[in-house]
PDB file of N, CA and C in Angstrom:
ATOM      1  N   UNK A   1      56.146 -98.357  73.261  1.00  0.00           N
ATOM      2  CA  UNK A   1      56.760 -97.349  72.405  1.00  0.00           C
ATOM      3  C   UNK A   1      57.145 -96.148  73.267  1.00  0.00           C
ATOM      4  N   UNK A   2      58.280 -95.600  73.446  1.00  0.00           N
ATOM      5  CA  UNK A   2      58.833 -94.170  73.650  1.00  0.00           C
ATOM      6  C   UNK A   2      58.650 -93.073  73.206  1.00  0.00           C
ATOM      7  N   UNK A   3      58.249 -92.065  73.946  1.00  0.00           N
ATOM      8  CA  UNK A   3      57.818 -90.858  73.391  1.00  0.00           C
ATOM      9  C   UNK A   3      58.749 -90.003  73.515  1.00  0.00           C
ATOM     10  N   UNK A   4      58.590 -89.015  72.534  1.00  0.00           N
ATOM     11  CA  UNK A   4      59.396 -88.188  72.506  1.00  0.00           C
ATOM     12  C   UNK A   4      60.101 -87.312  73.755  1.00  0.00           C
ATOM     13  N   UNK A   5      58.809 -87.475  74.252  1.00  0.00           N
ATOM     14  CA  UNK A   5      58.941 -86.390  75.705  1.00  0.00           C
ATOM     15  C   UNK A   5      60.602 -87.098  76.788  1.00  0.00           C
ATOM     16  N   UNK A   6      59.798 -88.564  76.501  1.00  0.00           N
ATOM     17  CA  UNK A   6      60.708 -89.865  77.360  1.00  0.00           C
ATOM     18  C   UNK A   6      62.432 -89.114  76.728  1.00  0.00           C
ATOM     19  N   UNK A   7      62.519 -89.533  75.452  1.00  0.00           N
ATOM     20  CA  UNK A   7      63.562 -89.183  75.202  1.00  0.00           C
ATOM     21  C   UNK A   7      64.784 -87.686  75.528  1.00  0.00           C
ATOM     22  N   UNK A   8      63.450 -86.720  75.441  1.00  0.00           N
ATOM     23  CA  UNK A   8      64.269 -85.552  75.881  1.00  0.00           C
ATOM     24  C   UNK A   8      64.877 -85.593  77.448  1.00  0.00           C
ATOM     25  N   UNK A   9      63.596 -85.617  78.411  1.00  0.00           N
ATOM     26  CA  UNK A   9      64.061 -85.980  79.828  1.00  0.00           C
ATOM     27  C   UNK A   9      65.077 -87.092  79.789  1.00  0.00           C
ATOM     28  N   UNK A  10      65.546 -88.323  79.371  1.00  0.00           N
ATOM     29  CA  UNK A  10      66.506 -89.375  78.943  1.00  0.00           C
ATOM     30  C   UNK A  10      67.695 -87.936  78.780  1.00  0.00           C
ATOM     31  N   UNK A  11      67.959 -87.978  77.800  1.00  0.00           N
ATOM     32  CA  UNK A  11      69.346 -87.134  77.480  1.00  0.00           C
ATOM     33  C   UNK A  11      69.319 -85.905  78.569  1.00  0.00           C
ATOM     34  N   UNK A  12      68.602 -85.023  79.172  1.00  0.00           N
ATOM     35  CA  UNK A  12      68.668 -84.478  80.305  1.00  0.00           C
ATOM     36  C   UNK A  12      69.370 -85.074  81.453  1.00  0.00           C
ATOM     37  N   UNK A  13      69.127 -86.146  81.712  1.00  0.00           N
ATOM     38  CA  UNK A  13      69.385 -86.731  82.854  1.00  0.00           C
ATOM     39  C   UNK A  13      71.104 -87.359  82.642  1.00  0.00           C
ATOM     40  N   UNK A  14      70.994 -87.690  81.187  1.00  0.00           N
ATOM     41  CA  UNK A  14      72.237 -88.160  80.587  1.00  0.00           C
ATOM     42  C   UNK A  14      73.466 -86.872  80.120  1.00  0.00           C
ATOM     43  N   UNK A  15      72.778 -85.492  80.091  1.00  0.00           N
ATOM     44  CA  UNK A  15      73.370 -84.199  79.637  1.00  0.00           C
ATOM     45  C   UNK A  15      74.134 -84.796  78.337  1.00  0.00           C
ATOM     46  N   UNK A  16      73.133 -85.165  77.906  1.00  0.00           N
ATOM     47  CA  UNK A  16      73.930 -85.149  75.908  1.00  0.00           C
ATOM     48  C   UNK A  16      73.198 -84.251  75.073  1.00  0.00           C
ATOM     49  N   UNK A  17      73.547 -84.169  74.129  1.00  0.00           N
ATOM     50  CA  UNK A  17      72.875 -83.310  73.390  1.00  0.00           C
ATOM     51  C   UNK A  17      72.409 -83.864  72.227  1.00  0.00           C
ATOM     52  N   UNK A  18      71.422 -83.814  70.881  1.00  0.00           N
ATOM     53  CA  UNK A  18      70.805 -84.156  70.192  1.00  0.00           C
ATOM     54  C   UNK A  18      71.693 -84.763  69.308  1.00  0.00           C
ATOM     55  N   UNK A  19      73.200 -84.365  69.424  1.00  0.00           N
ATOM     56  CA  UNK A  19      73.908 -84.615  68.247  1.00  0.00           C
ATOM     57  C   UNK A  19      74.821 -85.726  68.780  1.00  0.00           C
ATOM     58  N   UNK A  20      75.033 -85.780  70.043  1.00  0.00           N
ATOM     59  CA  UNK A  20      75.586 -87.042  70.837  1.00  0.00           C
ATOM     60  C   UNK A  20      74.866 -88.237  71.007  1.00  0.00           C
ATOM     61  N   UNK A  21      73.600 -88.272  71.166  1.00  0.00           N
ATOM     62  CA  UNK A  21      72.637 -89.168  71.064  1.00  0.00           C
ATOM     63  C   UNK A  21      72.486 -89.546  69.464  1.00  0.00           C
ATOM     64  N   UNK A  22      72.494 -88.842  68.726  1.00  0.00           N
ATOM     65  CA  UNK A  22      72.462 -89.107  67.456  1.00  0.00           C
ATOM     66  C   UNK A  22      73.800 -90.186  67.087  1.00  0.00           C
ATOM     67  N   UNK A  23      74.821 -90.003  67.282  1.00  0.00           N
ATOM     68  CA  UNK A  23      75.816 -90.499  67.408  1.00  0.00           C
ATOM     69  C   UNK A  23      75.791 -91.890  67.567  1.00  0.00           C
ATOM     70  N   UNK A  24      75.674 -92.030  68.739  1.00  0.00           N
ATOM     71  CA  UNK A  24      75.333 -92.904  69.746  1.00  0.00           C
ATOM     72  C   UNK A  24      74.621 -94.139  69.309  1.00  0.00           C
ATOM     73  N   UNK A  25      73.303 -93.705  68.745  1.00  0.00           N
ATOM     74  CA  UNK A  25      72.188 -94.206  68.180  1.00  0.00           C
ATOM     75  C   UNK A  25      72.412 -95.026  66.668  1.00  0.00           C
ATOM     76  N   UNK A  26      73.521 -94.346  66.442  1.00  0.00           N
ATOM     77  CA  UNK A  26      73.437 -94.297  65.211  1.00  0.00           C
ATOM     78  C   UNK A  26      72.107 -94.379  64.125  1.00  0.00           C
ATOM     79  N   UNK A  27      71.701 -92.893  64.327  1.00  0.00           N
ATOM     80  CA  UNK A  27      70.918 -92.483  63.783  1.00  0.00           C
ATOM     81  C   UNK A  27      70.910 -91.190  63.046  1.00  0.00           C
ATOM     82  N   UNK A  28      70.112 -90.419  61.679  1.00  0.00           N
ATOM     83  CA  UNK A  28      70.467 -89.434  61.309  1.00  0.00           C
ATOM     84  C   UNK A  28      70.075 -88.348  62.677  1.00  0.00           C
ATOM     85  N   UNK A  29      70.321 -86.952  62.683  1.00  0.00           N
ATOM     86  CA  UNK A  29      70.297 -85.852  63.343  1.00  0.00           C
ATOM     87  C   UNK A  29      69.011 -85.809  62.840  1.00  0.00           C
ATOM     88  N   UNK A  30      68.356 -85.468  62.038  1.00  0.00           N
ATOM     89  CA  UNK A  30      66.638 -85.367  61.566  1.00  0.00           C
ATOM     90  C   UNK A  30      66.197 -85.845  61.956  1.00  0.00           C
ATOM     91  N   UNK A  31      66.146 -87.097  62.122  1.00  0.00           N
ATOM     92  CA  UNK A  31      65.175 -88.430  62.524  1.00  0.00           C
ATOM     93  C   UNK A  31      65.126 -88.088  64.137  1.00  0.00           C
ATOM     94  N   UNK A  32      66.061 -87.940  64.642  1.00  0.00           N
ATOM     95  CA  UNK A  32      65.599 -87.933  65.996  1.00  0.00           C
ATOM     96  C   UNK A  32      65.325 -86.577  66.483  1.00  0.00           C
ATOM     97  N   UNK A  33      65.418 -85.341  65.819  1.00  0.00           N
ATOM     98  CA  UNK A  33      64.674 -84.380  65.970  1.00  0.00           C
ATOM     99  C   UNK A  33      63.063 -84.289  65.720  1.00  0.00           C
ATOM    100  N   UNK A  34      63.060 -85.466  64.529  1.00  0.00           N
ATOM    101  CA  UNK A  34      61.476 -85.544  64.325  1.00  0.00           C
ATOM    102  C   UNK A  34      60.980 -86.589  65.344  1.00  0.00           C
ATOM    103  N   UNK A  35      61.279 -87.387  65.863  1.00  0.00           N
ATOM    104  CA  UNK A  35      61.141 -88.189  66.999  1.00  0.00           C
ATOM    105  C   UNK A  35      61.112 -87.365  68.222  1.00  0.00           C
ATOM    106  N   UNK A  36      61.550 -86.749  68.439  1.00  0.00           N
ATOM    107  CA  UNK A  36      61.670 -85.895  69.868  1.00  0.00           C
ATOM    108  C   UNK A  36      60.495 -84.485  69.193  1.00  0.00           C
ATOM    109  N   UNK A  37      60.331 -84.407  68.536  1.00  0.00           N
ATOM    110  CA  UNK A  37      59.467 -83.396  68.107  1.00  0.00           C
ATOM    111  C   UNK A  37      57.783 -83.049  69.056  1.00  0.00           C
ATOM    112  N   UNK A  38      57.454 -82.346  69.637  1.00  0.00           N
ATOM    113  CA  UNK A  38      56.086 -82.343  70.023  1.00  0.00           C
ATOM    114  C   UNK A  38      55.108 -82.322  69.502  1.00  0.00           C
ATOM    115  N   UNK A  39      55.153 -82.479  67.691  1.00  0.00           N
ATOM    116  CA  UNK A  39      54.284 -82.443  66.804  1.00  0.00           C
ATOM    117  C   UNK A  39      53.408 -83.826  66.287  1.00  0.00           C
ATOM    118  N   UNK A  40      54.261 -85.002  66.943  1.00  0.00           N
ATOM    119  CA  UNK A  40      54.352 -86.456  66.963  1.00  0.00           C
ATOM    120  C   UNK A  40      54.382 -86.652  65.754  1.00  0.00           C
ATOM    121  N   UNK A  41      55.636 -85.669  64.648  1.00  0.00           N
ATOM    122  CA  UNK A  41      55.968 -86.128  63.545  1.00  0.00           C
ATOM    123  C   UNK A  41      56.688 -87.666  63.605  1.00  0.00           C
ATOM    124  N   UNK A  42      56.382 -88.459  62.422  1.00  0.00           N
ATOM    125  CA  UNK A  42      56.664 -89.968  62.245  1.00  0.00           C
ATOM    126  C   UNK A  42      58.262 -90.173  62.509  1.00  0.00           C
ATOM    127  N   UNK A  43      58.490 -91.741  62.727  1.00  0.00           N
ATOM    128  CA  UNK A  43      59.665 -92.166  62.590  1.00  0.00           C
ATOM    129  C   UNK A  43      59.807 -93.568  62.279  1.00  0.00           C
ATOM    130  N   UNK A  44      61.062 -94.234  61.554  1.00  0.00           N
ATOM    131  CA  UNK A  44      60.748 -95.625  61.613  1.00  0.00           C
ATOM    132  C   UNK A  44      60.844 -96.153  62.716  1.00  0.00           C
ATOM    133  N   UNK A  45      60.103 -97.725  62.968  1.00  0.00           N
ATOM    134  CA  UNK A  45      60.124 -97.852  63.923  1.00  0.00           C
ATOM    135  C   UNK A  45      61.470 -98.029  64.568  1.00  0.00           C
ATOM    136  N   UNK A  46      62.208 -98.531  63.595  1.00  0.00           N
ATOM    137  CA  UNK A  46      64.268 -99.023  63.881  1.00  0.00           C
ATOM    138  C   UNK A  46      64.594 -97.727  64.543  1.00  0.00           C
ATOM    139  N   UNK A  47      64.375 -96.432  63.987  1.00  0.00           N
ATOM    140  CA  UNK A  47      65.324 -95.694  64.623  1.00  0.00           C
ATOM    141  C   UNK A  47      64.357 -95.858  66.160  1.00  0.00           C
ATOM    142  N   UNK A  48      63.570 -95.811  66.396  1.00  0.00           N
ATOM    143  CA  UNK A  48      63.232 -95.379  67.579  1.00  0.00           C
ATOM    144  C   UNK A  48      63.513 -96.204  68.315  1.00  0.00           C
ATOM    145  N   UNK A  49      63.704 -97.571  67.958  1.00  0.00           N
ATOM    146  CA  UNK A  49      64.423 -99.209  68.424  1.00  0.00           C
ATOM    147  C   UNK A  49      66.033 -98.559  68.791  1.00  0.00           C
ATOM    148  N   UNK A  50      66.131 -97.735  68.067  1.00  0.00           N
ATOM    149  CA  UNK A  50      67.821 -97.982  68.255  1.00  0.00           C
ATOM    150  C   UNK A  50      68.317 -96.681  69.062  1.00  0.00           C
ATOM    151  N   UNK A  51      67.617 -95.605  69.444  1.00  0.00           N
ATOM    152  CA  UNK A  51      67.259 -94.518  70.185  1.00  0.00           C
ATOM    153  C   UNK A  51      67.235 -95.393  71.593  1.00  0.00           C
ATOM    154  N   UNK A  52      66.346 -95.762  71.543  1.00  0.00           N
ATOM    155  CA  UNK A  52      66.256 -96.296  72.992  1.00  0.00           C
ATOM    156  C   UNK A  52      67.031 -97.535  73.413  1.00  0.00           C
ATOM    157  N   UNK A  53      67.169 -98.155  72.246  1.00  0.00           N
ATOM    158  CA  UNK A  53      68.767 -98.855  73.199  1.00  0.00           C
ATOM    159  C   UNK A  53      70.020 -98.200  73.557  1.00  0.00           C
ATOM    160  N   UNK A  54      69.970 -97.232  72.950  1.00  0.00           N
ATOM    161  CA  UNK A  54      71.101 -96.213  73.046  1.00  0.00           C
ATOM    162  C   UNK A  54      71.277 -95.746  74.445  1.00  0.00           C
ATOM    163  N   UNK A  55      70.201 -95.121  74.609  1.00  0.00           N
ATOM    164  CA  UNK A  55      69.406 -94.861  76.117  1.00  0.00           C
ATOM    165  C   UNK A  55      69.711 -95.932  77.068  1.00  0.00           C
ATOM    166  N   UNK A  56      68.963 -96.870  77.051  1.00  0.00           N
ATOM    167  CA  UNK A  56      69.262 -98.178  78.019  1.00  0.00           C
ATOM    168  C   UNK A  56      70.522 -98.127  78.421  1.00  0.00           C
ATOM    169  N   UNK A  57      71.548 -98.697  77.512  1.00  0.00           N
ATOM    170  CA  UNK A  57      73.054 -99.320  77.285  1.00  0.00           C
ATOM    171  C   UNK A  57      73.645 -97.896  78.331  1.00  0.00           C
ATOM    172  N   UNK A  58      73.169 -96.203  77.932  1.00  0.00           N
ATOM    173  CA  UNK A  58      73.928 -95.485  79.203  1.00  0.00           C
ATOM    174  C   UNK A  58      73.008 -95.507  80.606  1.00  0.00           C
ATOM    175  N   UNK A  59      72.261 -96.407  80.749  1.00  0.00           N
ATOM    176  CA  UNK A  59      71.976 -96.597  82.070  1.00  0.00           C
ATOM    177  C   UNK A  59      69.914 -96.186  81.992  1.00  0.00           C
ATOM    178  N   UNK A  60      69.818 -95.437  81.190  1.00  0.00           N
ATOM    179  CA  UNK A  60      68.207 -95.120  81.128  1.00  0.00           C
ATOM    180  C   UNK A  60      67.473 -96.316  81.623  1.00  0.00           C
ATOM    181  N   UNK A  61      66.064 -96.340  82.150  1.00  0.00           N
ATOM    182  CA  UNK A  61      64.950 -97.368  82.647  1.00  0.00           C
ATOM    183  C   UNK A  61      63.943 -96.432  81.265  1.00  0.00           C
ATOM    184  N   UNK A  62      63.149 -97.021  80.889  1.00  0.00           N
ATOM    185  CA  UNK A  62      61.714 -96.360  80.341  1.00  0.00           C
ATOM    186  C   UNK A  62      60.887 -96.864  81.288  1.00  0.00           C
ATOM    187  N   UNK A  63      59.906 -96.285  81.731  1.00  0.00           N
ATOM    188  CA  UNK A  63      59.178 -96.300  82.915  1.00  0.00           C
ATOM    189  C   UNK A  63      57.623 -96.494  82.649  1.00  0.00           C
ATOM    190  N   UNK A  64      56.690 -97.215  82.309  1.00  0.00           N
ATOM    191  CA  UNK A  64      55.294 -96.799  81.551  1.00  0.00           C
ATOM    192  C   UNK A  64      54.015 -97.701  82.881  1.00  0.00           C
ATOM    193  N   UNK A  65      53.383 -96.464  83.684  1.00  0.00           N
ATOM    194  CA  UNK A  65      52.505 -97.108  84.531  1.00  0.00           C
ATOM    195  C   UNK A  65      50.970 -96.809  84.485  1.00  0.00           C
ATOM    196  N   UNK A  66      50.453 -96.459  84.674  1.00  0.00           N
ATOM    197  CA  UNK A  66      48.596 -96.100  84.752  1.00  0.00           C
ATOM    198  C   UNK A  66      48.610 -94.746  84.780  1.00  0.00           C
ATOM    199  N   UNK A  67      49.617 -94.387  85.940  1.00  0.00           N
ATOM    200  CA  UNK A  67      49.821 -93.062  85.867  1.00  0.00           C
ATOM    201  C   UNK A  67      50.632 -92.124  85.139  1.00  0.00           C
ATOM    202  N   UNK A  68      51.159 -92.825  83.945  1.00  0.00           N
ATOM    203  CA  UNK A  68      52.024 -92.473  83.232  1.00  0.00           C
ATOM    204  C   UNK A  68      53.161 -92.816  82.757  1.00  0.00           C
ATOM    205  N   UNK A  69      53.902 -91.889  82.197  1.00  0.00           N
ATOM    206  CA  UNK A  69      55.332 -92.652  81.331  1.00  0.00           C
ATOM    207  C   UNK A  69      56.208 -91.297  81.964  1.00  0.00           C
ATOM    208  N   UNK A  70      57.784 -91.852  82.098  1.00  0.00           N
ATOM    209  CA  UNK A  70      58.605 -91.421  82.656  1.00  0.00           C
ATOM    210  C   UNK A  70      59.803 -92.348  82.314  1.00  0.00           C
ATOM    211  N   UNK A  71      61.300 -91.740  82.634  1.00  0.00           N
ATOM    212  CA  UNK A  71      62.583 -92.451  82.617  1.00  0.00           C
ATOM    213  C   UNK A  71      63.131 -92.512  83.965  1.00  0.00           C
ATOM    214  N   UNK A  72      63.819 -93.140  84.337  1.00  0.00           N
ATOM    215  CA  UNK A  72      64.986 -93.422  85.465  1.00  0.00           C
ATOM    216  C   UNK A  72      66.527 -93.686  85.265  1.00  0.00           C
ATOM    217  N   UNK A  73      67.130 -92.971  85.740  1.00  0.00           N
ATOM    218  CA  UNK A  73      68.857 -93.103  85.739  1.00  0.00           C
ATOM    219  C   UNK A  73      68.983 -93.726  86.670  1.00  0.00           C
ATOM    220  N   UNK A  74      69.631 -95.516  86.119  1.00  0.00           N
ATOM    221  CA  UNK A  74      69.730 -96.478  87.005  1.00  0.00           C
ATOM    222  C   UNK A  74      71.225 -96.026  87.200  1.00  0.00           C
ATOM    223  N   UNK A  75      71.997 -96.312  86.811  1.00  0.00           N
ATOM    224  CA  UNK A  75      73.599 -95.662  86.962  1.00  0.00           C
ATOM    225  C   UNK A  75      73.948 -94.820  86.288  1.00  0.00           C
ATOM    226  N   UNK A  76      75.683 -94.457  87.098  1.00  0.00           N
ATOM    227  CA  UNK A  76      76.424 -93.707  86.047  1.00  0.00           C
ATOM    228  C   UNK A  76      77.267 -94.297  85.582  1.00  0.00           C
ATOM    229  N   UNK A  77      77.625 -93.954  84.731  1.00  0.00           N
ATOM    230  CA  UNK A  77      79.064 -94.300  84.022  1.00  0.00           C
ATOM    231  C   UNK A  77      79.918 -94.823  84.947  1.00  0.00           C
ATOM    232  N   UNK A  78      81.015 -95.367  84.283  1.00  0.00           N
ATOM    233  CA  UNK A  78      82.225 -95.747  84.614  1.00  0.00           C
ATOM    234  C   UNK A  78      82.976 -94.751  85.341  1.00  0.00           C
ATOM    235  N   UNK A  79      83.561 -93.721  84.335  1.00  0.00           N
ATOM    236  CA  UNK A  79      83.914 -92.501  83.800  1.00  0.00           C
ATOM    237  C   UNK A  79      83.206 -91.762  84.925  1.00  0.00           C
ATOM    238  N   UNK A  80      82.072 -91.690  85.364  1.00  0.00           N
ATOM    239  CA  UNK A  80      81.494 -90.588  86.491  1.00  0.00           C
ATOM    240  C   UNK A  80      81.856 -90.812  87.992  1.00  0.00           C
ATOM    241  N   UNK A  81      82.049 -92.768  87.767  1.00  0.00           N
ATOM    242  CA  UNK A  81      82.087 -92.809  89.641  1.00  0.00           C
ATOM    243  C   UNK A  81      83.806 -93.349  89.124  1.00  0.00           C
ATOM    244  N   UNK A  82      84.765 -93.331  88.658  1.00  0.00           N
ATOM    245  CA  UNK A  82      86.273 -92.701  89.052  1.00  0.00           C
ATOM    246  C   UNK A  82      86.255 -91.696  89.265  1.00  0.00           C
ATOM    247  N   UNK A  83      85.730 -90.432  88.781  1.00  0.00           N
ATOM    248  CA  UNK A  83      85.958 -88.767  88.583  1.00  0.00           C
ATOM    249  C   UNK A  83      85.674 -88.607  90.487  1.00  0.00           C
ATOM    250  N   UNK A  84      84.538 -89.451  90.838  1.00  0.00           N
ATOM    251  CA  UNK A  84      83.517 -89.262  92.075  1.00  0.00           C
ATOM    252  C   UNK A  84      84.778 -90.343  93.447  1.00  0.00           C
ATOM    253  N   UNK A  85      85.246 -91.627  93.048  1.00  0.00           N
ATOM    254  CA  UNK A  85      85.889 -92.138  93.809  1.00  0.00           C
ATOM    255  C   UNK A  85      87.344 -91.297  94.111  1.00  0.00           C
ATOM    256  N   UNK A  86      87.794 -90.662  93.264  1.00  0.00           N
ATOM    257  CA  UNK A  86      89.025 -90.116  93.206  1.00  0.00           C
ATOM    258  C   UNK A  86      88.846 -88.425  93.886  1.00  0.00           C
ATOM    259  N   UNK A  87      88.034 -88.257  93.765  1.00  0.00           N
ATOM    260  CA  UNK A  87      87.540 -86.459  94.373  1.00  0.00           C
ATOM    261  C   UNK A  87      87.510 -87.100  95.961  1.00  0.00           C
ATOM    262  N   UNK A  88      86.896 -88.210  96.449  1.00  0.00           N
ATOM    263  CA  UNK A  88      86.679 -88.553  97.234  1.00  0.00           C
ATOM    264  C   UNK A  88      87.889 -89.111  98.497  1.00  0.00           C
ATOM    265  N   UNK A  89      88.518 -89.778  97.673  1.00  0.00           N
ATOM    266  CA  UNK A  89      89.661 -90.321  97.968  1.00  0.00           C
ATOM    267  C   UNK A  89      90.604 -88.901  98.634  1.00  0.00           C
ATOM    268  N   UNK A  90      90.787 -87.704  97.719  1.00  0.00           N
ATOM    269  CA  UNK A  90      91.590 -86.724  97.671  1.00  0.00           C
ATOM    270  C   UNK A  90      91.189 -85.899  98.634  1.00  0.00           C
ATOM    271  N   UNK A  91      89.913 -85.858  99.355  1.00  0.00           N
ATOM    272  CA  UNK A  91      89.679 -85.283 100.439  1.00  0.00           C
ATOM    273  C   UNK A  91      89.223 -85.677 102.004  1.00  0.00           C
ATOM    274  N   UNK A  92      89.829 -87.227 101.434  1.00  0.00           N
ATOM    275  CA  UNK A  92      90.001 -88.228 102.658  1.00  0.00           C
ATOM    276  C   UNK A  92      91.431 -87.788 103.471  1.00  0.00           C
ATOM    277  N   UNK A  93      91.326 -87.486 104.593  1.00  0.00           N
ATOM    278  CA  UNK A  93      92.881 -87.491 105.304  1.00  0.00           C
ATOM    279  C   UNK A  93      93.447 -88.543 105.763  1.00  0.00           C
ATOM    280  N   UNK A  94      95.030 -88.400 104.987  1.00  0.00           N
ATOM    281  CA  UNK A  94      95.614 -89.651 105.220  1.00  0.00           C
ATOM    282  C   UNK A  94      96.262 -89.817 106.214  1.00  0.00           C
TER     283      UNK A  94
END
């Protein structure tokens, strides 16, 4: 199971915001405020199923070891490495 904490650092790393992830998730805006909540107010388990595939699908790892729980940004986007190949390209001399 994913904790809330997981999720906030997740969209950090992803720079979305509660209402893009919501989106995403297709999930209400409440639900995953009460999910991300530090109060460990409830959630069903679906949304939190569908939160974190949300996560995955933009590249997230959930991370859970002895020493703890954590996320990883396995890639970026599509969309990030054109922006990155093309900046690159443009300050290559031809």
């Amino acid at each position: 199971m994913i904790t809330g904490r997981q999720v906030r650092a997740a969209r950090a790393l992803l720079n979305w915001t509660q209402e893009m992830l919501a989106e995403k998730a297709l999930v209400a805006l409440t639900a995953l405020k009460r999910l991300e909540s530090e109060r460990g107010l409830g959630v069903h388990e679906g949304t939190t199923d569908q939160v974190r595939r949300a996560l995955e699908a933009a590249g997230i790892l959930f991370i859970e070891s002895g020493q703890g729980r954590g996320v990883m940004f396995l890639h970026e986007t599509s969309g990030t490495q054109t922006r990155q190949a093309r900046a690159r390209r443009v300050r290559s001399p031809t």
